[in-house]
C-alpha atoms as a PDB file:
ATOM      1  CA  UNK A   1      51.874 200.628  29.057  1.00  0.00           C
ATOM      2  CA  UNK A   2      50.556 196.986  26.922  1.00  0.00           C
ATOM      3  CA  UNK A   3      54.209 195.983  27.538  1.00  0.00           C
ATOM      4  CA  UNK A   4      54.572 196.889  31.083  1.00  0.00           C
ATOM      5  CA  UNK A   5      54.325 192.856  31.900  1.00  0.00           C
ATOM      6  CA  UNK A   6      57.423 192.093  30.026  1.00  0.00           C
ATOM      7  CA  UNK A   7      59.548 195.222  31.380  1.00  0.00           C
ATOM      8  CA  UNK A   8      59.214 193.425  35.031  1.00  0.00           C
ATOM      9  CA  UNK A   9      60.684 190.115  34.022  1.00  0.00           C
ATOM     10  CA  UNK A  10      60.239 186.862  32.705  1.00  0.00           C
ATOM     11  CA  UNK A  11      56.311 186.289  33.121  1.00  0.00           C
ATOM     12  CA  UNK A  12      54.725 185.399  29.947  1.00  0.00           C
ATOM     13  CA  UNK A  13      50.778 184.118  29.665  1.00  0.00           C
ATOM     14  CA  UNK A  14      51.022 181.166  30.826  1.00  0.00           C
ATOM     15  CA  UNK A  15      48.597 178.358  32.925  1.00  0.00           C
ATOM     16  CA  UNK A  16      49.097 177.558  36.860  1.00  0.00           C
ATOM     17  CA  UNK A  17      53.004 176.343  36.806  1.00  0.00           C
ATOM     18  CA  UNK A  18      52.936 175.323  40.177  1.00  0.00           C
ATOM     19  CA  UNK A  19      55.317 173.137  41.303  1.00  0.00           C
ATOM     20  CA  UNK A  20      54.332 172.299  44.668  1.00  0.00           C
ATOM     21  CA  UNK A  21      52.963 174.581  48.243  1.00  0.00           C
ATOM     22  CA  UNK A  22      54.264 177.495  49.023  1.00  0.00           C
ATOM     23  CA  UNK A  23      55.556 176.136  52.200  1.00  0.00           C
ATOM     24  CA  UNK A  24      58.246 173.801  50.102  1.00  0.00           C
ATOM     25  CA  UNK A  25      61.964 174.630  50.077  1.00  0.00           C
ATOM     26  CA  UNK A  26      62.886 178.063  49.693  1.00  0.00           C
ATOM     27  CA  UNK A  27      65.799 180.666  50.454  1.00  0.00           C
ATOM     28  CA  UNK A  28      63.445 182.551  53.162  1.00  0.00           C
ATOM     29  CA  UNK A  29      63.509 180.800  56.654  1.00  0.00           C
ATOM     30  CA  UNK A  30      60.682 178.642  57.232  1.00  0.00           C
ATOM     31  CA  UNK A  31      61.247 178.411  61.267  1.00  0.00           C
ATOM     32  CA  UNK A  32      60.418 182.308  61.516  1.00  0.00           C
ATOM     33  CA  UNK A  33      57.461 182.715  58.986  1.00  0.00           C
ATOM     34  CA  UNK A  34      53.652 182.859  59.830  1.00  0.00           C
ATOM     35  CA  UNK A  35      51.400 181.609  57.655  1.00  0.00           C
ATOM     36  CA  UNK A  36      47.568 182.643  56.895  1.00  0.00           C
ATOM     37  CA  UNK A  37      44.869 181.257  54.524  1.00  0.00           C
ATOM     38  CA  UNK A  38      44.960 184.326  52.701  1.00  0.00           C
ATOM     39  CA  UNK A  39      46.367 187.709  52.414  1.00  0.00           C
ATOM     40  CA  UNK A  40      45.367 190.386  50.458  1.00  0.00           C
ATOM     41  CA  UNK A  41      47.497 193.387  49.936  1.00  0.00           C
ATOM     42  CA  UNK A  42      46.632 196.749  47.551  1.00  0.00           C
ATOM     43  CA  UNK A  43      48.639 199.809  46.175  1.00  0.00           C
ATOM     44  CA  UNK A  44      51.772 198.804  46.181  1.00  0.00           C
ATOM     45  CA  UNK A  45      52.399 202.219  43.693  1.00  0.00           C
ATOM     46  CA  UNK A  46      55.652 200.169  41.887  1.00  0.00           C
ATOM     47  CA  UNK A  47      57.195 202.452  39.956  1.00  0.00           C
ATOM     48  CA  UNK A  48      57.308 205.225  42.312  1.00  0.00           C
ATOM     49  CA  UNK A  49      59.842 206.464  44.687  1.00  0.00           C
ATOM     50  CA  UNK A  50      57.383 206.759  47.429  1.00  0.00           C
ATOM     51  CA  UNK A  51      56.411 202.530  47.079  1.00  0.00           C
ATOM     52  CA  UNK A  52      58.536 200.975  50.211  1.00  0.00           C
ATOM     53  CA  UNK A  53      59.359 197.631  48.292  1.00  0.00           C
ATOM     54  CA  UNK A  54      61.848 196.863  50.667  1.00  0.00           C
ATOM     55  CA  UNK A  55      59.042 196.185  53.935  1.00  0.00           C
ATOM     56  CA  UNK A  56      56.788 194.899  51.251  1.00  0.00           C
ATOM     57  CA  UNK A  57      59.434 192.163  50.471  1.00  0.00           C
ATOM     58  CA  UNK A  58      60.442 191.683  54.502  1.00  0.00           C
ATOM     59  CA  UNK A  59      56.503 190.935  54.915  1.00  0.00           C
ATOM     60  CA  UNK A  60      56.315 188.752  52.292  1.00  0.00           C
ATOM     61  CA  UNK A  61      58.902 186.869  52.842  1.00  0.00           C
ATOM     62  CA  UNK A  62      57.749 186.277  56.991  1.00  0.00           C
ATOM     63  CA  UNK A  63      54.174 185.073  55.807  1.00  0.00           C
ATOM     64  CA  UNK A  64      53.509 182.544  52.888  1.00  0.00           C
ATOM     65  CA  UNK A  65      49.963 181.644  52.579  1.00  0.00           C
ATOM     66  CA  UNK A  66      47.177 179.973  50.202  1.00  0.00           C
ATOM     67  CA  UNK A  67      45.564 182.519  48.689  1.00  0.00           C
ATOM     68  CA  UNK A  68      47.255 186.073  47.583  1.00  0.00           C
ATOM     69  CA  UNK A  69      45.095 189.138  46.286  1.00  0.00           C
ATOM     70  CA  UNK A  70      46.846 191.751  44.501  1.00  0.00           C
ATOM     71  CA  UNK A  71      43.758 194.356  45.358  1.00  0.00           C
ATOM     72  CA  UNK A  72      44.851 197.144  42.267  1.00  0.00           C
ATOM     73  CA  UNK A  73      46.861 200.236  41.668  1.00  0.00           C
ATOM     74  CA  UNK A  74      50.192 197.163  41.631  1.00  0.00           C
ATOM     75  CA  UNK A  75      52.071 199.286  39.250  1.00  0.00           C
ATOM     76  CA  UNK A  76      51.847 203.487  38.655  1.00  0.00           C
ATOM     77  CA  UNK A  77      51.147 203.300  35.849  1.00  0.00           C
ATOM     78  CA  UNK A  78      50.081 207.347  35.807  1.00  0.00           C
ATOM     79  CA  UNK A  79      54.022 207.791  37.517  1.00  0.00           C
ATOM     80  CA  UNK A  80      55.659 205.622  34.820  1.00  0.00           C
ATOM     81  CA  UNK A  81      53.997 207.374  32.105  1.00  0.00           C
ATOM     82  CA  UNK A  82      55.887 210.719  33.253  1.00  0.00           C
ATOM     83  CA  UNK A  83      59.107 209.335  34.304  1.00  0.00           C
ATOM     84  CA  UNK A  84      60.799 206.123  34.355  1.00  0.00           C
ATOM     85  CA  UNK A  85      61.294 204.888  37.471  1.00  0.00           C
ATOM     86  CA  UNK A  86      62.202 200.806  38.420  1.00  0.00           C
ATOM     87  CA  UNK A  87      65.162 200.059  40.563  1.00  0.00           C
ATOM     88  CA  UNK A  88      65.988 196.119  41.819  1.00  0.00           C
ATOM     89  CA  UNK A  89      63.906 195.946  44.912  1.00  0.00           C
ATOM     90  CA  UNK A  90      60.957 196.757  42.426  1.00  0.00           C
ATOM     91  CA  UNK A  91      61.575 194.496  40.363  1.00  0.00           C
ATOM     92  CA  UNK A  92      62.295 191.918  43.237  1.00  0.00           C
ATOM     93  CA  UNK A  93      58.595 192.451  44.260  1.00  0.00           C
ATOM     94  CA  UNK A  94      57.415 191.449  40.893  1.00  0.00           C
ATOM     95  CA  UNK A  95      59.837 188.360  41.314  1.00  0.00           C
ATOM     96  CA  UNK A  96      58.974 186.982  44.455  1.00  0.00           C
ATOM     97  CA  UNK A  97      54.967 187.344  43.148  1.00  0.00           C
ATOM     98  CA  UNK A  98      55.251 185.115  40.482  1.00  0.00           C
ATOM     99  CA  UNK A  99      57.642 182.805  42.857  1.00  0.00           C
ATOM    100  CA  UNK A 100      54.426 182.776  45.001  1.00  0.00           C
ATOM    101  CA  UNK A 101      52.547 181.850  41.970  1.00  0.00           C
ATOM    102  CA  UNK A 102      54.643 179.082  40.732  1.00  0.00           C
ATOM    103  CA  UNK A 103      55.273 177.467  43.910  1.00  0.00           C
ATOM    104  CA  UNK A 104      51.170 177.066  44.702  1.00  0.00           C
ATOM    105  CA  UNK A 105      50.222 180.210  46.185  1.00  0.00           C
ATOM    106  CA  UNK A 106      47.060 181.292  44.033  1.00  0.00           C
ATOM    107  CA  UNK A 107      47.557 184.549  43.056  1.00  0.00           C
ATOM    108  CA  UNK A 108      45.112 186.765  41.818  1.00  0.00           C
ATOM    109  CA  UNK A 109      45.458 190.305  40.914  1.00  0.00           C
ATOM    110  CA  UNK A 110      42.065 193.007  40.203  1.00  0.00           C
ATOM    111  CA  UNK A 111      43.722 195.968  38.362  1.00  0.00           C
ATOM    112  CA  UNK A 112      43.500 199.443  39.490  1.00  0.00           C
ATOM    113  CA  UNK A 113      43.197 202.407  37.970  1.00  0.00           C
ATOM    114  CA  UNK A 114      46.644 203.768  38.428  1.00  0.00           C
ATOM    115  CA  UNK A 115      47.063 200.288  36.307  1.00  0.00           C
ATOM    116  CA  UNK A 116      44.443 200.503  34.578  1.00  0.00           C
ATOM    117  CA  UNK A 117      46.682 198.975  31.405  1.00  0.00           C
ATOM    118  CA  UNK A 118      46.218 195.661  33.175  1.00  0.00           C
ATOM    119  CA  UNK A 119      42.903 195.676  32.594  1.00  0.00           C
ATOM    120  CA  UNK A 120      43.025 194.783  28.917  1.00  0.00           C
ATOM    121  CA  UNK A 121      44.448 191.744  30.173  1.00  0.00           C
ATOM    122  CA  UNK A 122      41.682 190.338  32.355  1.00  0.00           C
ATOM    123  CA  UNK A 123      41.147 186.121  32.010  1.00  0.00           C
ATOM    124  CA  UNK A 124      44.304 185.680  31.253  1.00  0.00           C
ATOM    125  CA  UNK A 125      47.608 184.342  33.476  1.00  0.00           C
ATOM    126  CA  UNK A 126      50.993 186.031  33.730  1.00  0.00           C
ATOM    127  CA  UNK A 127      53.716 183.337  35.040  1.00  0.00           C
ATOM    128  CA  UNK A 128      50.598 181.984  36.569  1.00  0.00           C
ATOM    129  CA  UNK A 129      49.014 184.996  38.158  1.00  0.00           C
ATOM    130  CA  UNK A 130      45.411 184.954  37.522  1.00  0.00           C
ATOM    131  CA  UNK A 131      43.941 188.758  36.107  1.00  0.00           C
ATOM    132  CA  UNK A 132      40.449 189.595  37.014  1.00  0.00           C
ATOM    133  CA  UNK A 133      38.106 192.282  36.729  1.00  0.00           C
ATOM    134  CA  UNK A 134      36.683 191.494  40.177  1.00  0.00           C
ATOM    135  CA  UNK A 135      36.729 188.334  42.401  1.00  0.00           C
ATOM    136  CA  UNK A 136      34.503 186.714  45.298  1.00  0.00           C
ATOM    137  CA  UNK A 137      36.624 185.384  48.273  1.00  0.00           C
ATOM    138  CA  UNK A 138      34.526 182.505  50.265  1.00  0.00           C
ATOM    139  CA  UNK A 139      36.369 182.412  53.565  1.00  0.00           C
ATOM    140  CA  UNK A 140      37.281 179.461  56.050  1.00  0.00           C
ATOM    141  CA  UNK A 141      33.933 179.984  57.849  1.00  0.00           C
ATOM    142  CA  UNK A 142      31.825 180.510  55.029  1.00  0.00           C
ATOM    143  CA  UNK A 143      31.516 184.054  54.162  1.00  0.00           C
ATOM    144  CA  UNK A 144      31.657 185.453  50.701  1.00  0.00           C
ATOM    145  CA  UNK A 145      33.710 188.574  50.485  1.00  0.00           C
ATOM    146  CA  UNK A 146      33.733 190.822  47.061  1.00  0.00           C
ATOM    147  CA  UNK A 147      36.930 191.643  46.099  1.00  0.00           C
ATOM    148  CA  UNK A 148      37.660 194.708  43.980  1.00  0.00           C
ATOM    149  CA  UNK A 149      39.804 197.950  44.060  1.00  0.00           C
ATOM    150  CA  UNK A 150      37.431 200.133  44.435  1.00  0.00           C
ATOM    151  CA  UNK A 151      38.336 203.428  42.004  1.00  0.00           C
ATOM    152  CA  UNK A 152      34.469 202.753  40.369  1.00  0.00           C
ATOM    153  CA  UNK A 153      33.390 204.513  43.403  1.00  0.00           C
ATOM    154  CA  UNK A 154      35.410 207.374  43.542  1.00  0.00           C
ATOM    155  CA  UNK A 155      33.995 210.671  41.481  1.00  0.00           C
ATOM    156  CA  UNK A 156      36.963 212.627  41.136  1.00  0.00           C
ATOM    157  CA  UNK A 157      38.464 209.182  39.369  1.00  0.00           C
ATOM    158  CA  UNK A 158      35.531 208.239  37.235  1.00  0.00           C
ATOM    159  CA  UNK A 159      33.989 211.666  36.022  1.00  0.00           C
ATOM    160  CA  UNK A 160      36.965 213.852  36.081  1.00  0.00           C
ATOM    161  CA  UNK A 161      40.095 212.405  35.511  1.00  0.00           C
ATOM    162  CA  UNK A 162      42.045 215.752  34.511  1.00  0.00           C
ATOM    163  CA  UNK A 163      40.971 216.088  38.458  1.00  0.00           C
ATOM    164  CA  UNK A 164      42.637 212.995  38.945  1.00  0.00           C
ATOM    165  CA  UNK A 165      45.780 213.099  38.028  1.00  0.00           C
ATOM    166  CA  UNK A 166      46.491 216.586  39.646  1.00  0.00           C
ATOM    167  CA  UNK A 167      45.564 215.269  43.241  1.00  0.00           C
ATOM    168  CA  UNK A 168      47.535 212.836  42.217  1.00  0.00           C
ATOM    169  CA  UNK A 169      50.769 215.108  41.661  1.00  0.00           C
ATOM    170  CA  UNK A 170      49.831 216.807  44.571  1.00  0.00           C
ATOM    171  CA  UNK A 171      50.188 213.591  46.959  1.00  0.00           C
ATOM    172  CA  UNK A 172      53.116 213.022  45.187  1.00  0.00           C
ATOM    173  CA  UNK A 173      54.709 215.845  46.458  1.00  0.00           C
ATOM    174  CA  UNK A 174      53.059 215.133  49.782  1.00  0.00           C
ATOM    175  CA  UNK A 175      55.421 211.511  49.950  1.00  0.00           C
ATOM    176  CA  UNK A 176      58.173 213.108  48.794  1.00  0.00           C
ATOM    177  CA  UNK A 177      58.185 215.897  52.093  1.00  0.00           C
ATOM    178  CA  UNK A 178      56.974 213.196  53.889  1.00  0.00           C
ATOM    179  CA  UNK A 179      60.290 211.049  52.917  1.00  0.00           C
ATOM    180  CA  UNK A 180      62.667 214.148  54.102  1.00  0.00           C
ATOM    181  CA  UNK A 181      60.770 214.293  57.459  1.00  0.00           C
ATOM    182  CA  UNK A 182      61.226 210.852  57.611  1.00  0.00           C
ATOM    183  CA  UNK A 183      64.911 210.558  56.671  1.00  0.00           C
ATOM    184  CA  UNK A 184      64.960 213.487  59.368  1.00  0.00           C
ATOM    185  CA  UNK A 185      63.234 211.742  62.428  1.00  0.00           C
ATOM    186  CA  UNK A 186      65.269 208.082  61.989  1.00  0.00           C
ATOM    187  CA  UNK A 187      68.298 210.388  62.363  1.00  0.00           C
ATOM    188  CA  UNK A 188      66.845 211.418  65.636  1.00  0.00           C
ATOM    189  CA  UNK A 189      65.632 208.041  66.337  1.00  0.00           C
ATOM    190  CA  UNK A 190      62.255 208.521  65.925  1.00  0.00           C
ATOM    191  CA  UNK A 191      59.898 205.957  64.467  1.00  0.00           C
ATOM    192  CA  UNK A 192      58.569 206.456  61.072  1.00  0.00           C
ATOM    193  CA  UNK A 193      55.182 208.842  60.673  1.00  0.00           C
ATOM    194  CA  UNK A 194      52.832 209.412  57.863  1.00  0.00           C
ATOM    195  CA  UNK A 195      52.297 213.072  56.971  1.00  0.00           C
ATOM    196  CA  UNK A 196      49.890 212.245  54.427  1.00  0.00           C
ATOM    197  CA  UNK A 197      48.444 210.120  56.620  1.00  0.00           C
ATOM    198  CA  UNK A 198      47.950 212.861  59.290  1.00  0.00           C
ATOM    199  CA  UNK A 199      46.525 215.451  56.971  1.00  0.00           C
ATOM    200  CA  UNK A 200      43.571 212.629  55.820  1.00  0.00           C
ATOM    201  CA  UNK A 201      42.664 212.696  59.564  1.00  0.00           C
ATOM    202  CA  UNK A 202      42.816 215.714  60.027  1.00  0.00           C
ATOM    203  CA  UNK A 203      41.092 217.928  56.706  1.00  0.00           C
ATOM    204  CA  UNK A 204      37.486 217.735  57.313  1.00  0.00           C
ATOM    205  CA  UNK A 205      36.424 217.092  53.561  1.00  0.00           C
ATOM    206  CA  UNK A 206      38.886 213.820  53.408  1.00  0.00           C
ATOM    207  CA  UNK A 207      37.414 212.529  56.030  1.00  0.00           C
ATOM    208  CA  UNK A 208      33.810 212.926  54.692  1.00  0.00           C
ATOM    209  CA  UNK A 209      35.505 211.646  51.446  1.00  0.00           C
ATOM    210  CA  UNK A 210      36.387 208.304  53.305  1.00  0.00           C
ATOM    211  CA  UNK A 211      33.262 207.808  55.286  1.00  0.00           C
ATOM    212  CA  UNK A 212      31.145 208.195  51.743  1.00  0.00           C
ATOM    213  CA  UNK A 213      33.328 205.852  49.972  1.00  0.00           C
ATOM    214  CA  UNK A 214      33.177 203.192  52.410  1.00  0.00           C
ATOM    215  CA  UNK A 215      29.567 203.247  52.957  1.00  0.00           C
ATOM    216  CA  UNK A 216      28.783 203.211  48.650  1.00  0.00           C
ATOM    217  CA  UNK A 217      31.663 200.286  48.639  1.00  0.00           C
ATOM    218  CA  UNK A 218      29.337 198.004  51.767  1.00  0.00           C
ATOM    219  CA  UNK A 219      26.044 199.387  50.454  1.00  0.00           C
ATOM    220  CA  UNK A 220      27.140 197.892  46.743  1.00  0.00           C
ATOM    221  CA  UNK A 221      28.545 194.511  48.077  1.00  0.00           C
ATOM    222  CA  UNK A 222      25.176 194.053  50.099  1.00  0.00           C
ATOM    223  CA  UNK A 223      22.778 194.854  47.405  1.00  0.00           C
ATOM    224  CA  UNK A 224      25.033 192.073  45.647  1.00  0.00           C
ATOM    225  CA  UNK A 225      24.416 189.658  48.208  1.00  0.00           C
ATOM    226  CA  UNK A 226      27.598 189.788  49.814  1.00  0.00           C
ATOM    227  CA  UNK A 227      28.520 189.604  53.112  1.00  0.00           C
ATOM    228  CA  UNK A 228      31.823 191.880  53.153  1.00  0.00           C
ATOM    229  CA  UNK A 229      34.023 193.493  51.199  1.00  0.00           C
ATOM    230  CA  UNK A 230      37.446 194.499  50.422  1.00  0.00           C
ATOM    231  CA  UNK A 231      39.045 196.981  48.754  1.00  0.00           C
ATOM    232  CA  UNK A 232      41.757 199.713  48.507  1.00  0.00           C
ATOM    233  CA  UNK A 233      42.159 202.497  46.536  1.00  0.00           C
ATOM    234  CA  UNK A 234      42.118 205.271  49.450  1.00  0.00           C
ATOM    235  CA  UNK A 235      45.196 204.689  51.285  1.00  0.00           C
ATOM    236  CA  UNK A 236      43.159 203.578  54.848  1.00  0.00           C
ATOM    237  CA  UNK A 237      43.362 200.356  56.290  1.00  0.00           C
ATOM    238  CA  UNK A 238      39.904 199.561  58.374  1.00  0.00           C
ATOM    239  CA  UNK A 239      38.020 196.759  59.449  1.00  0.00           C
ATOM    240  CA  UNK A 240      34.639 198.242  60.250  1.00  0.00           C
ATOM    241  CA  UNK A 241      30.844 196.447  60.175  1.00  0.00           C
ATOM    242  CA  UNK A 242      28.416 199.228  57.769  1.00  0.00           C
ATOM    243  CA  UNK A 243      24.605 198.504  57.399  1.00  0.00           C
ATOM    244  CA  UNK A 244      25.448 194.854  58.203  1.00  0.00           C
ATOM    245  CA  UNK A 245      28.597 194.175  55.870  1.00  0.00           C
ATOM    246  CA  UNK A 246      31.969 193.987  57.018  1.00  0.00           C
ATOM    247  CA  UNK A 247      33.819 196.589  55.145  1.00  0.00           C
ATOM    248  CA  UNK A 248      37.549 195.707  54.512  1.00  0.00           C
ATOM    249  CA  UNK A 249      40.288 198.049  53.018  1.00  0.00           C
ATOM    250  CA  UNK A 250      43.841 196.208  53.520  1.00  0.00           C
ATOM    251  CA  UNK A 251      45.567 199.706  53.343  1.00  0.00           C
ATOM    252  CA  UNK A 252      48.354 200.443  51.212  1.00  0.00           C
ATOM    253  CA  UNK A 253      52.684 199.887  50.902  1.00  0.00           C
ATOM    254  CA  UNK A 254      53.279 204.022  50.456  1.00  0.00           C
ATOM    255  CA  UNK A 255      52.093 205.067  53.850  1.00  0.00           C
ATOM    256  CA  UNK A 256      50.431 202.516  56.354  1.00  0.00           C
ATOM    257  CA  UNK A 257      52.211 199.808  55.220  1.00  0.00           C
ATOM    258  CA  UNK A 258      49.513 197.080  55.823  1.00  0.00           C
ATOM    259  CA  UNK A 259      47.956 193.896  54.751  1.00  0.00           C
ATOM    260  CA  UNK A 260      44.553 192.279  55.430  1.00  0.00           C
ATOM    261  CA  UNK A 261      44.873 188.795  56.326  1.00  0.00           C
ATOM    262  CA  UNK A 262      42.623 185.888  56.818  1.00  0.00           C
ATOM    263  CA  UNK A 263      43.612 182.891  59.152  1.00  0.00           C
ATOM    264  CA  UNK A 264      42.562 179.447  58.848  1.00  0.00           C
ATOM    265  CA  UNK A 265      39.832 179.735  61.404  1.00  0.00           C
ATOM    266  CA  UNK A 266      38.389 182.348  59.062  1.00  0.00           C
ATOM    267  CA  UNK A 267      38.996 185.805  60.847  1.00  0.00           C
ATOM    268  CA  UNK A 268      40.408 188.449  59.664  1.00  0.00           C
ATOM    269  CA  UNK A 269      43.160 190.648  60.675  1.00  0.00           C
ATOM    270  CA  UNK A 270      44.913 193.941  59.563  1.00  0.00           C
ATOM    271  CA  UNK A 271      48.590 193.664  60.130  1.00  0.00           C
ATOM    272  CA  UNK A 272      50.922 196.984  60.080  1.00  0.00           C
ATOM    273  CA  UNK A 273      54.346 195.601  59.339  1.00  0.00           C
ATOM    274  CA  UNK A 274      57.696 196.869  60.486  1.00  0.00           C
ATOM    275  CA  UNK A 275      60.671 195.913  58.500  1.00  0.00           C
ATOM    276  CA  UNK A 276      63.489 194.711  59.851  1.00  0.00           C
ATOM    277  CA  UNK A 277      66.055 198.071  59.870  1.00  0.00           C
ATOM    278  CA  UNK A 278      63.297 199.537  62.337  1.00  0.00           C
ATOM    279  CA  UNK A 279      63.135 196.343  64.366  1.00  0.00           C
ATOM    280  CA  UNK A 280      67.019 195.892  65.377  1.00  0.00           C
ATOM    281  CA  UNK A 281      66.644 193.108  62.189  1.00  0.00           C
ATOM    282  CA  UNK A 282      64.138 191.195  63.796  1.00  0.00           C
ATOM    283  CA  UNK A 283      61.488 192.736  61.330  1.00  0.00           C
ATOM    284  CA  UNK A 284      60.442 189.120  59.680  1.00  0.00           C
ATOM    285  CA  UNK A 285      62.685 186.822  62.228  1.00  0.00           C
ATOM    286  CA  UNK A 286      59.623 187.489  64.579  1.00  0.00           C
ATOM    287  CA  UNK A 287      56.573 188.126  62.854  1.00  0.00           C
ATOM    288  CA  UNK A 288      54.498 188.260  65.871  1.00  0.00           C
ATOM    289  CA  UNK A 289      56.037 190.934  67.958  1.00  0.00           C
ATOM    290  CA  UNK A 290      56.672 193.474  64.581  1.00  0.00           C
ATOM    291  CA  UNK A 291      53.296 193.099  63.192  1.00  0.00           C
ATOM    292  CA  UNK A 292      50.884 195.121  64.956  1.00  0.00           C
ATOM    293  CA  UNK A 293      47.019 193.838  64.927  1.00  0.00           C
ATOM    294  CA  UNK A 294      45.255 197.028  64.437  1.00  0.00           C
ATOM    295  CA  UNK A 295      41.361 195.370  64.106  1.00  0.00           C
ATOM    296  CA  UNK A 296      40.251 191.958  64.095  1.00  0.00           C
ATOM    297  CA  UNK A 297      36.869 190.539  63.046  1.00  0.00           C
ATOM    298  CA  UNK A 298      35.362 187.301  63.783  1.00  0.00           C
ATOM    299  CA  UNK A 299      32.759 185.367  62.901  1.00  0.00           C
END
């Protein structure tokens, strides 16, 4: 996987290239497109069949912004290691990053460990995206958030791996029944539901498993000094105050389809999008009324 940077495109090591804000001339619309401080988006699961590239790119393409976090797990690489998969709107994705990139946007992506392979590449730039092991956000209104994926905390990831990778084939197979259900409901014109989103609320032990990871995430960024957090990894967007930090995880682009974002004031927002071929193509044309604000949290 040391050569999965090239197989995406033309991105090279490289310094800043910017060539002006991300607000400058482009092929989007800029009369229909919101734009926030800061966004910060997490497993994206490229590569894989059950990554919805196509909403990722309607989203991005609605809301420019300063600052762009790439919170891990980008590419599979675990999925790409079995089987090749990497169609165009992949691909796209990776394109209209480093566009981001080289028109201003800083970009900065913390590796995962489903790319993990990244991580042998942290201080340098790719087409101007910056790779870190971890980062430290200081928001509009002054408060330092600690930015990392968030796998160091999980047990299964770090102490059994073998473990790992079969839960991993198992959700697989999860998206995949959850993408015939899907198929199935739109033909009945039903809106789009997560199965594997479901079973997390409902199965007693993934629940517990969510509450203890979230709690050892806050209790780590505190003892750090911190005053919040954000994260991925688990596939569950939340804004939620624990022990006195503000515990962000900006959800995922498999299942919830969602995005933590910061506006200029400083607060933060988690924004489910809805692409435009569930929104009568109005998915990006009006940002406001297809994203839904599902927590908010000001200073």
């Amino acid at each position: 996987m040391r050569n999965m940077f090239d197989a995406m495109g033309p991105m090279g090591m490289s310094g800043n290239g910017g060539v002006g804000p991300d607000g400058g001339p482009d092929s989007d619309d800029d009369s229909l497109r919101k734009r926030y401080r800061s966004i910060f988006i997490s497993d994206l699961h490229l590569g894989t069949p059950g990554c919805q590239a196509a909403a990722l790119l309607d989203f991005l393409k609605a809301h420019p912004s300063d600052n762009l976090y790439l919170v891990g797990d980008i590419v599979d690489g675990w999925q790409l290691r079995r089987k090749w998969y990497w169609p165009q709107s992949h691909n796209d994705v990776v394109q209209k990053l480093l566009k981001r990139a080289r028109k201003g946007c800083r970009v900065i992506y913390v590796p995962g460990n489903h790319d993990e392979f990244a991580r042998e590449f942290i201080g340098h730039q790719f087409g101007g995206i910056e790779v870190v092991e971890e980062a430290v956000h200081t928001t509009a209104d002054g408060r330092q958030l600690w930015i990392i994926h968030g796998d160091y905390f999980d047990a299964v990831v770090q102490c059994a791996k073998w473990l790992a990778y079969v839960g991993d084939n198992l959700y697989e197979f999860t998206l995949k029944l959850n993408r015939h259900l899907n198929s199935l409901r739109a033909r009945m014109g039903l809106p789009y539901w997560s199965l594997s989103a479901y079973l997390k609320q409902k199965v007693k032990s993934a629940l517990n498993y969510v509450t203890d990871f979230e709690e050892a995430v806050a209790n780590e960024a505190r003892r750090r000094g911190h005053q919040g957090v954000v994260c991925g990894h688990i596939h569950r967007a939340e804004i939620r105050e624990i022990n006195g930090v503000l515990y962000c995880n900006d959800g995922d682009w498999v299942e919830s389809r969602s995005a933590l974002v910061e506006n200029y004031d400083g607060s933060l927002e988690l924004v489910h999008w809805a692409p435009a071929h569930e929104t009568q193509g109005r998915g990006h044309h009006a940002a406001t009324s297809t994203s839904t604000v599902t927590a908010k949290a000001s200073p």
